[in-house]
Protein backbone atom coordinates (compact mmCIF):
# COMPACT_ATOMS: atom_id res chain seq x y z
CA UNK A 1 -33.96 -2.17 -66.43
CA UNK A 2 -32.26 1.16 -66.13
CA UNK A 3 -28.54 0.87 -65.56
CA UNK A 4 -28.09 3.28 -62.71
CA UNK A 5 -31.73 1.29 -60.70
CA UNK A 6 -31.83 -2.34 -62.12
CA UNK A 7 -32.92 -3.11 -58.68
CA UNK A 8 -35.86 -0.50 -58.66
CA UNK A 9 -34.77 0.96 -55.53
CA UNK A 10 -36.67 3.94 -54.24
CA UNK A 11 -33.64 5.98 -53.79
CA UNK A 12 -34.98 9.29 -52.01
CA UNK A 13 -37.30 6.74 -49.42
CA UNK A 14 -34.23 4.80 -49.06
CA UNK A 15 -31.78 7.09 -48.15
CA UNK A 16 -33.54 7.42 -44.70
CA UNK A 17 -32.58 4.01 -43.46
CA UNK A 18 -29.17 5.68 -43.60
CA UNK A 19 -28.13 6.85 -39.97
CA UNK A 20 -27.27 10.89 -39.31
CA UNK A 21 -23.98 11.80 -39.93
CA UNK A 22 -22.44 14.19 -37.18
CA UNK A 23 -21.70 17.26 -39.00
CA UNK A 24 -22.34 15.87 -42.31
CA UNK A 25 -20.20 13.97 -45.04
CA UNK A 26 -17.37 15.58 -46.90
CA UNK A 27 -17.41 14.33 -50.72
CA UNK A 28 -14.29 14.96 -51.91
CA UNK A 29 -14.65 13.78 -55.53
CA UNK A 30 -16.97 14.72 -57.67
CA UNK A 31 -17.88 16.44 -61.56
CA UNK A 32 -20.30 18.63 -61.22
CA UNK A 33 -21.61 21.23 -64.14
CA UNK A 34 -24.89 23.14 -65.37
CA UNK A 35 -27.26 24.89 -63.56
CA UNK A 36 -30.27 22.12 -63.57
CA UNK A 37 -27.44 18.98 -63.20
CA UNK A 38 -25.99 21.15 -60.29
CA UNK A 39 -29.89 21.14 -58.52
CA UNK A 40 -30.73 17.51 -58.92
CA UNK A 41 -27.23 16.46 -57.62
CA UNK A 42 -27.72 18.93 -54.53
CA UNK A 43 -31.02 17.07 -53.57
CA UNK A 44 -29.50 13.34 -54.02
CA UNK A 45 -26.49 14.89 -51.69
CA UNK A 46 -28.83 16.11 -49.39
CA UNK A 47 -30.94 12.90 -48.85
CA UNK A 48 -27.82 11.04 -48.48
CA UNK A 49 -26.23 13.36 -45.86
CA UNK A 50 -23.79 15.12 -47.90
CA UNK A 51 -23.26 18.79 -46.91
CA UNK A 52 -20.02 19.87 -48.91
CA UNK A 53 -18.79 18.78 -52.06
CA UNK A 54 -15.27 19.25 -53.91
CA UNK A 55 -16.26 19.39 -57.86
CA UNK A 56 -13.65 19.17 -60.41
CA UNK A 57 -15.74 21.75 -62.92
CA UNK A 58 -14.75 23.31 -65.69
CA UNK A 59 -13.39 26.63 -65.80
CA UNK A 60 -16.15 28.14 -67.89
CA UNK A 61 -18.64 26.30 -65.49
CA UNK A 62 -17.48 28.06 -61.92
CA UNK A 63 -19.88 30.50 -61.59
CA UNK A 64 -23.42 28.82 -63.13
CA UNK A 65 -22.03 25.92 -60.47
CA UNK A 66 -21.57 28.47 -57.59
CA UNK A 67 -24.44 30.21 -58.32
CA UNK A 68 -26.19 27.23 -57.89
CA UNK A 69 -24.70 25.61 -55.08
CA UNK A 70 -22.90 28.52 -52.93
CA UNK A 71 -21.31 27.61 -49.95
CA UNK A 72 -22.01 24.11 -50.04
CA UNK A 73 -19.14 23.51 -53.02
CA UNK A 74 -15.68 23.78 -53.78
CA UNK A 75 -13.71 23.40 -56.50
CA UNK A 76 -10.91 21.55 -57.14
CA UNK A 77 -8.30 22.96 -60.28
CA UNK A 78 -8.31 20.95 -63.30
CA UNK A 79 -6.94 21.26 -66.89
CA UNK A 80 -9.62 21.67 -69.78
CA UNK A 81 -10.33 17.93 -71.15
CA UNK A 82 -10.88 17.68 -75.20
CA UNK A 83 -8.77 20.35 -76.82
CA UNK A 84 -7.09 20.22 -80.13
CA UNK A 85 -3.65 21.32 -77.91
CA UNK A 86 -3.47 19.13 -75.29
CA UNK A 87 -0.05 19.70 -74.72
CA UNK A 88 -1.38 23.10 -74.24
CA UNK A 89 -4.14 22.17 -72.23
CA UNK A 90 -1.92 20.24 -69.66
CA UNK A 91 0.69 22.90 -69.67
CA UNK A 92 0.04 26.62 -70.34
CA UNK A 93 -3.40 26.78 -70.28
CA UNK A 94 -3.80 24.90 -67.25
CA UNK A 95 -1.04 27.24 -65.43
CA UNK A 96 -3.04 30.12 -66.65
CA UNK A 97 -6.58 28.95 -65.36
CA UNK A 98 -5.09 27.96 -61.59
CA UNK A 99 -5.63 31.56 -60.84
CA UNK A 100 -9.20 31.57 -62.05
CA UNK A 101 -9.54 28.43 -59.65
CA UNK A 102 -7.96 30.43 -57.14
CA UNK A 103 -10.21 33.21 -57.15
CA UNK A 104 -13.28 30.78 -56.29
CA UNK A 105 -11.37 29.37 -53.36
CA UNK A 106 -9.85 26.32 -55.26
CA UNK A 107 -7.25 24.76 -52.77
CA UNK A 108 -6.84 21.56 -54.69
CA UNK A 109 -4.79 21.09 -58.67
CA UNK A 110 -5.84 17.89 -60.36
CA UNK A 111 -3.04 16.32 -61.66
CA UNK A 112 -4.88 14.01 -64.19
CA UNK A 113 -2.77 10.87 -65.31
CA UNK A 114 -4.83 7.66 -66.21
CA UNK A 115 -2.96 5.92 -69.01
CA UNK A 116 -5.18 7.08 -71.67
CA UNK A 117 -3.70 10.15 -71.45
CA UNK A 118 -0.83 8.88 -74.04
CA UNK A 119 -3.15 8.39 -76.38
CA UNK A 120 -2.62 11.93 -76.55
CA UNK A 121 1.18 11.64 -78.27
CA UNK A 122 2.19 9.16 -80.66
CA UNK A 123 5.65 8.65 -77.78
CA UNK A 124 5.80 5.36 -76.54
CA UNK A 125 5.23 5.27 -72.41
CA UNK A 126 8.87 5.70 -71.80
CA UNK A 127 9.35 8.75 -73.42
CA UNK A 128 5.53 10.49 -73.74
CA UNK A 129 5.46 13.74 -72.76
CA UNK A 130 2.27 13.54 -70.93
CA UNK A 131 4.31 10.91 -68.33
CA UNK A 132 3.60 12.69 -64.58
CA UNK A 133 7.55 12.97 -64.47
CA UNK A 134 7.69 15.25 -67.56
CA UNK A 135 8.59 19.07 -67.34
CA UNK A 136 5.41 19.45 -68.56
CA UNK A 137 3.70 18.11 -65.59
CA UNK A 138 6.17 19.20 -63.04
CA UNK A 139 5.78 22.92 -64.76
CA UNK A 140 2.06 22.58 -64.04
CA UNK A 141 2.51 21.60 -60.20
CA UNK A 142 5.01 24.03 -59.37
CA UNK A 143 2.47 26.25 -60.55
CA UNK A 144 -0.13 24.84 -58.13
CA UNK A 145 2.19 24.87 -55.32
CA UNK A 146 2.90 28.52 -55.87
CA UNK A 147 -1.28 28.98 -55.59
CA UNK A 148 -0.76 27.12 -52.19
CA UNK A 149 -3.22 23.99 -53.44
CA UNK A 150 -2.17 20.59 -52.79
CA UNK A 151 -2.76 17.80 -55.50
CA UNK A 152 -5.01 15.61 -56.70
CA UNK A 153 -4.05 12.75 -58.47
CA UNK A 154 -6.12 9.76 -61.02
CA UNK A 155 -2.64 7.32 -61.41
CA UNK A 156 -3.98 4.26 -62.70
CA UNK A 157 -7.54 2.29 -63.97
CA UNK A 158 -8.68 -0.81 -62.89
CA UNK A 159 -7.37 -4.33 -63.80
CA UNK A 160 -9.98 -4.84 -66.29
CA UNK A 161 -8.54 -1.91 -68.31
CA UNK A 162 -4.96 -2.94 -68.48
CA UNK A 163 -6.78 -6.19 -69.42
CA UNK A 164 -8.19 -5.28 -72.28
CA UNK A 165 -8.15 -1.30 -73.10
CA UNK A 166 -4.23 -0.89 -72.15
CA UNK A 167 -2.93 -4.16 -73.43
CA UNK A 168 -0.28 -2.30 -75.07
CA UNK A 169 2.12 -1.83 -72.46
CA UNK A 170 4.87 -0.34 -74.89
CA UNK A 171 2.23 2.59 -75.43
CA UNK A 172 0.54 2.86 -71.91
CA UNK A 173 3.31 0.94 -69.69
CA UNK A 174 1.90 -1.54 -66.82
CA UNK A 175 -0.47 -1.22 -63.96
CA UNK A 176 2.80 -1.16 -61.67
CA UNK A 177 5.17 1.19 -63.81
CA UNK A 178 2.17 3.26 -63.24
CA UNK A 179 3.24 3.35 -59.69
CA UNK A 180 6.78 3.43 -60.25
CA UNK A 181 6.46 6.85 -61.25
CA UNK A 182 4.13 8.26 -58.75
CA UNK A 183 6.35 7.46 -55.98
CA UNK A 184 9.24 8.87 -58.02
CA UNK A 185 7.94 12.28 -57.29
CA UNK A 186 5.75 12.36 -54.06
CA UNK A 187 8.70 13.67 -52.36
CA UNK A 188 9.16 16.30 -55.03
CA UNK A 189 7.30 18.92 -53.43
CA UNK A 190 6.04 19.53 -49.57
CA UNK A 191 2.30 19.06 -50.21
CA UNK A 192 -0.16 16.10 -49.38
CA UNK A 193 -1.34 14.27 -52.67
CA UNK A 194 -4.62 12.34 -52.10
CA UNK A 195 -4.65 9.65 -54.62
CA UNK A 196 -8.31 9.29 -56.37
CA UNK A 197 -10.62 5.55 -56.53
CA UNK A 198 -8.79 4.15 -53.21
CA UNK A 199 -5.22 5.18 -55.13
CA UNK A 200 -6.18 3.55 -57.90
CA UNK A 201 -5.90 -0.24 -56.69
CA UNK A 202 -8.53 -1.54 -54.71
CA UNK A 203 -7.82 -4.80 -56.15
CA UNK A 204 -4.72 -5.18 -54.03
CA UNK A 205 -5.08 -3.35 -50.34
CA UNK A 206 -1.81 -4.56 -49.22
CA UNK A 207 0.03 -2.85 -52.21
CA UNK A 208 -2.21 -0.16 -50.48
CA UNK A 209 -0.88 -0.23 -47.40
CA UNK A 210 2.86 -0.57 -48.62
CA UNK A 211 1.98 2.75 -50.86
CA UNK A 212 0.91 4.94 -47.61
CA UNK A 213 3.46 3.30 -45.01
CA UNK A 214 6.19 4.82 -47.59
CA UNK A 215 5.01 8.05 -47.58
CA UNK A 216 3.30 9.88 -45.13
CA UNK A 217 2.16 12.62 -47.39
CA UNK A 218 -0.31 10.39 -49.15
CA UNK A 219 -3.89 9.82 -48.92
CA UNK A 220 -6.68 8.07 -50.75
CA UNK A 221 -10.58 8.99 -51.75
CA UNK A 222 -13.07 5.93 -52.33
CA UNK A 223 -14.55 7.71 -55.43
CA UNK A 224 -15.38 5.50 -58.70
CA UNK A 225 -18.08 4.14 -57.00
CA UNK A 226 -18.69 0.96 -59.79
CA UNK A 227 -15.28 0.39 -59.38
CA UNK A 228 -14.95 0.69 -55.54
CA UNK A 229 -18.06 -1.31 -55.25
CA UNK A 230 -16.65 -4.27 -57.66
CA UNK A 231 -13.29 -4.75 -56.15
CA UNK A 232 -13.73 -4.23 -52.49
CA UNK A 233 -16.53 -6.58 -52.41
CA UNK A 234 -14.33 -9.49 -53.86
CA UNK A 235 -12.24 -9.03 -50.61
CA UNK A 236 -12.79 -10.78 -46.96
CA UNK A 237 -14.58 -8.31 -45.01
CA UNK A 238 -12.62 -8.70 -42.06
CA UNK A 239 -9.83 -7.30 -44.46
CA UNK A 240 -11.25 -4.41 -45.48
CA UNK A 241 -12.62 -3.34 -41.71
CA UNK A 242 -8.94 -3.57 -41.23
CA UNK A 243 -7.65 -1.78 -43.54
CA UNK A 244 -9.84 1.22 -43.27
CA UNK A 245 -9.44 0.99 -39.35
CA UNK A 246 -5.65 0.86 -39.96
CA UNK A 247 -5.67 4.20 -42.23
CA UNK A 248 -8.22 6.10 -40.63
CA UNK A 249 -7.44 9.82 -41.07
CA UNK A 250 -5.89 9.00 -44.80
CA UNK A 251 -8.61 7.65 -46.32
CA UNK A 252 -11.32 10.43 -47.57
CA UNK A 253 -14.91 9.86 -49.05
CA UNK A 254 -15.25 10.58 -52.20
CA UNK A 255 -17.75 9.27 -55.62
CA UNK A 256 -16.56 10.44 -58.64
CA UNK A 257 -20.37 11.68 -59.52
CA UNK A 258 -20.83 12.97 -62.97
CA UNK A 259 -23.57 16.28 -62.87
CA UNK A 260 -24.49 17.65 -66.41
CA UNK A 261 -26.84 19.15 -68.38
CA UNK A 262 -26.94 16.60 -70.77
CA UNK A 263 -28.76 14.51 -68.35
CA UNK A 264 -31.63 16.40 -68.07
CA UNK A 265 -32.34 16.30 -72.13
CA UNK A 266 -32.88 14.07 -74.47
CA UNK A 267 -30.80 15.31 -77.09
CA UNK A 268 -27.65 14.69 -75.81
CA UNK A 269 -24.22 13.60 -77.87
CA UNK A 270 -23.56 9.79 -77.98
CA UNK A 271 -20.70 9.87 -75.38
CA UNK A 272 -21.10 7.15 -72.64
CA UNK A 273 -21.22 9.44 -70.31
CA UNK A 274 -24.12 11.40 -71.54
CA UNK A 275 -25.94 8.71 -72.37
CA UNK A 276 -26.04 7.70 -68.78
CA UNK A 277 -29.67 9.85 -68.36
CA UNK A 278 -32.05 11.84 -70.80
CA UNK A 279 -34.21 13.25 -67.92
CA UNK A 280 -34.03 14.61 -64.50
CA UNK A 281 -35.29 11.53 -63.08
CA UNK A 282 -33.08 9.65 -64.31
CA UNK A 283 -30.18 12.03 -63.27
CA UNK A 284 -31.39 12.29 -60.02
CA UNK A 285 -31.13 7.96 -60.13
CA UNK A 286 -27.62 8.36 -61.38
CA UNK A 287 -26.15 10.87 -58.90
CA UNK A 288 -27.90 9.08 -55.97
CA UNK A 289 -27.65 5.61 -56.97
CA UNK A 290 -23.68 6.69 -56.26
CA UNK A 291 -24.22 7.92 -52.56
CA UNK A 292 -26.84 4.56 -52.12
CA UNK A 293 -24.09 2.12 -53.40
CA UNK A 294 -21.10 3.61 -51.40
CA UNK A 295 -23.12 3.68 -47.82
CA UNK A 296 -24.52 0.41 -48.59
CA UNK A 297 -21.07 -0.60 -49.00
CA UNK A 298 -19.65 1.09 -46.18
CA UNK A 299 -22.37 0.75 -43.22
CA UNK A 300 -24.40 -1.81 -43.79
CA UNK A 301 -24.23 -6.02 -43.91
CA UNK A 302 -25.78 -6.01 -47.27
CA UNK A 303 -24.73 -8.97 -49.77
CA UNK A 304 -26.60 -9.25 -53.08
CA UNK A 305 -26.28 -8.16 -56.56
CA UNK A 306 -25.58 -4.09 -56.71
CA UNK A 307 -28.01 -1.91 -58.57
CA UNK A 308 -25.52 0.13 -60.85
CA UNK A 309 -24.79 -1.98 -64.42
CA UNK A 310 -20.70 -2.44 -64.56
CA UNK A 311 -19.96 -2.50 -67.99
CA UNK A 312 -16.54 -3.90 -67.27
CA UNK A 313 -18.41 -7.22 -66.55
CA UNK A 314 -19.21 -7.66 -70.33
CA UNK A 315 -15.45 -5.89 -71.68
CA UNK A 316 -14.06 -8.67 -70.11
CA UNK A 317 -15.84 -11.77 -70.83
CA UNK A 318 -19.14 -10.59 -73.61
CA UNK A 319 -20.15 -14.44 -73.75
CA UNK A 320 -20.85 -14.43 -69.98
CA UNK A 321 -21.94 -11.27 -69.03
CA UNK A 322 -24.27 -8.50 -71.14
CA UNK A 323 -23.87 -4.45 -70.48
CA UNK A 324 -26.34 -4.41 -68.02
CA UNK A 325 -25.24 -7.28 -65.60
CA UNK A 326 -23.51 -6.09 -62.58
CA UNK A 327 -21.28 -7.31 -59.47
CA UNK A 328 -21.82 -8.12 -55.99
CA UNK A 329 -22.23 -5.35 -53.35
CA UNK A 330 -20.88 -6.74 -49.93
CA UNK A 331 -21.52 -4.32 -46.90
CA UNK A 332 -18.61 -4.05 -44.47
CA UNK A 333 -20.55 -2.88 -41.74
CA UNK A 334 -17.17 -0.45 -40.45
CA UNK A 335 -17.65 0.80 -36.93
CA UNK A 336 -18.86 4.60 -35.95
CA UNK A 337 -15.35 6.21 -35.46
CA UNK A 338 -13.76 5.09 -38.74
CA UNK A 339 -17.16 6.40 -40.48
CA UNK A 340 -16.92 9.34 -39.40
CA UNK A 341 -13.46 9.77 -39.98
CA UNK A 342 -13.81 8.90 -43.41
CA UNK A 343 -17.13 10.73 -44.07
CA UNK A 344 -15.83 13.77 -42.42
CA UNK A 345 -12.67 13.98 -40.31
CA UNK A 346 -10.22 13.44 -42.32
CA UNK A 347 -11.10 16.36 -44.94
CA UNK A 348 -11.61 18.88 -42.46
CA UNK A 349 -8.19 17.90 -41.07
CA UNK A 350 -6.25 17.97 -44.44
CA UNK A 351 -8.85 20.77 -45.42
CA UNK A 352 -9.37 22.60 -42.34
């Protein structure tokens, strides 16, 4: 049972049940890196329909990725992840490398803030310097703005992290204080902010709604795709038809697919992440076992187990669920217009 096909789904002869997408889909979310990664994810993306892709890549990764990819990617700014100075990373460094991102067309600054980042300073949440609020932070996005991008932002992980991972709220504050701050500055500057994996909360779509009805700057992406698929599903569908029907034009596709060239060998580093696939069969599973789950999701009536392994499943409870076990994938079936809105419209609007 591979995690990203436990079903043993024929992904490339099943993405042509899918239905044409006028124009194409917009994927607004995505990691992509390597030369070889950068290939396989381009044919997944082209069997499901997607055209144009935002990539958060690393600096040093632009031009292998554009060379590979050309027109049909774009980059979105981001700081560089794993340094021995983060404060560095999130702050000067990051200011410095927005013109790089500039110069390949980057209109978008990631303004990275899941809780682990405090793991980064020994502060507790109410005074860490890596808090969104900081001058750090708001050093970083004046920067941005001065680039002309608009943001980006990853606010808060799901429930089953502040369940177990983020217990601690003194270090890494609550799922809501989370919040608190966000909407403390989205009026600080006069850019749109699309908030990343359905703002962070698709456990609670009225929290949601109250988020975007208070400020009319904000959108979401759907990326996080185990995530997305998990926590939507456990909702009525007649609820979630409504609420993507209600915030059609804010609501952007997105699936927070990981490309690298550590999928495509077998001598890759332990990380999770790498260990997702050792060949490019298996990365060519993972990236389109992502675009499979998501239009399942979002076009179809399907109910029945999903094929991706959540390992939040065994976090949680280990005694009732093993690594491999995953959640239900329920199909909401949304109509044609809010589709296409959220495969498409609504990027090339904010994005023109």
């Amino acid at each position: 049972m591979r995690p990203s096909n436990r079903l043993n789904i024929n992904y490339q002869e099943a993405a042509k049940k899918f239905s044409p997408i006028p124009g194409g889909i917009i994927d607004i979310h995505s990691h992509i890196q390597g030369a070889i990664a950068a290939k396989l994810y381009a044919s997944a993306a082209d069997h499901y329909g997607v055209n144009l892709t935002y990539s958060m890549t690393p600096v040093h990764e632009l031009e292998t990725v554009r060379q590979n990819l050309g027109e049909r990617i774009r980059f979105i700014a981001i700081p560089t992840f794993g340094t021995a100075d983060p404060i560095a990373a999130f702050g000067r460094d990051f200011i410095r490398d927005l013109a790089v991102f500039k110069s390949y067309g980057a209109r978008i600054a990631k303004i990275w803030n899941a809780p682990r980042i405090y793991d980064h300073s020994g502060e507790p949440f109410s005074s860490n310097p890596f808090r969104i609020d900081s001058p750090l932070r708001i050093d970083a996005m004046k920067a941005a703005v001065d680039h002309g991008m608009i943001f980006m932002a990853h606010i808060a992980d799901p429930d089953t992290w502040f369940a177990t991972k983020y217990r601690d709220s003194k270090k890494y504050g609550t799922k809501l204080e989370q919040y608190e701050l966000f909407e403390s500055i989205l009026g600080w500057f006069n850019t749109p902010w699309i908030a990343a994996h359905i703002g962070g909360y698709p456990e609670d779509l009225n929290f949601l709604s109250g988020l975007l009805t208070r400020n009319s700057n904000l959108y979401l992406d759907c990326s996080a795709t185990k995530w997305i698929v998990r926590e939507l599903s456990k909702h009525e569908p007649k609820q979630v038809r409504e609420f993507f029907a209600r915030w059609r034009g804010r609501l952007l596709f997105g699936s927070d697919i990981v490309a690298r060239e550590s999928h495509v060998s077998e001598a890759h580093n332990a990380s999770e992440m790498d260990a997702k696939a050792s060949n490019a069969d298996e990365a060519y599973e993972l990236y389109a076992s992502r675009y499979w789950a998501l239009r399942t999701l979002l076009e179809s009536a399907y109910h029945d187990e999903s094929p991706i392994a959540d390992p939040d499943l065994h976090m949680v409870d280990n005694e009732k669920h093993t690594p491999l076990d995953a959640p239900a994938l329920r199909g909401f079936s949304l109509d044609n217009e809010t589709l296409l809105d959220l495969y498409r419209n609504a990027a090339v609007s904010l994005l023109p």
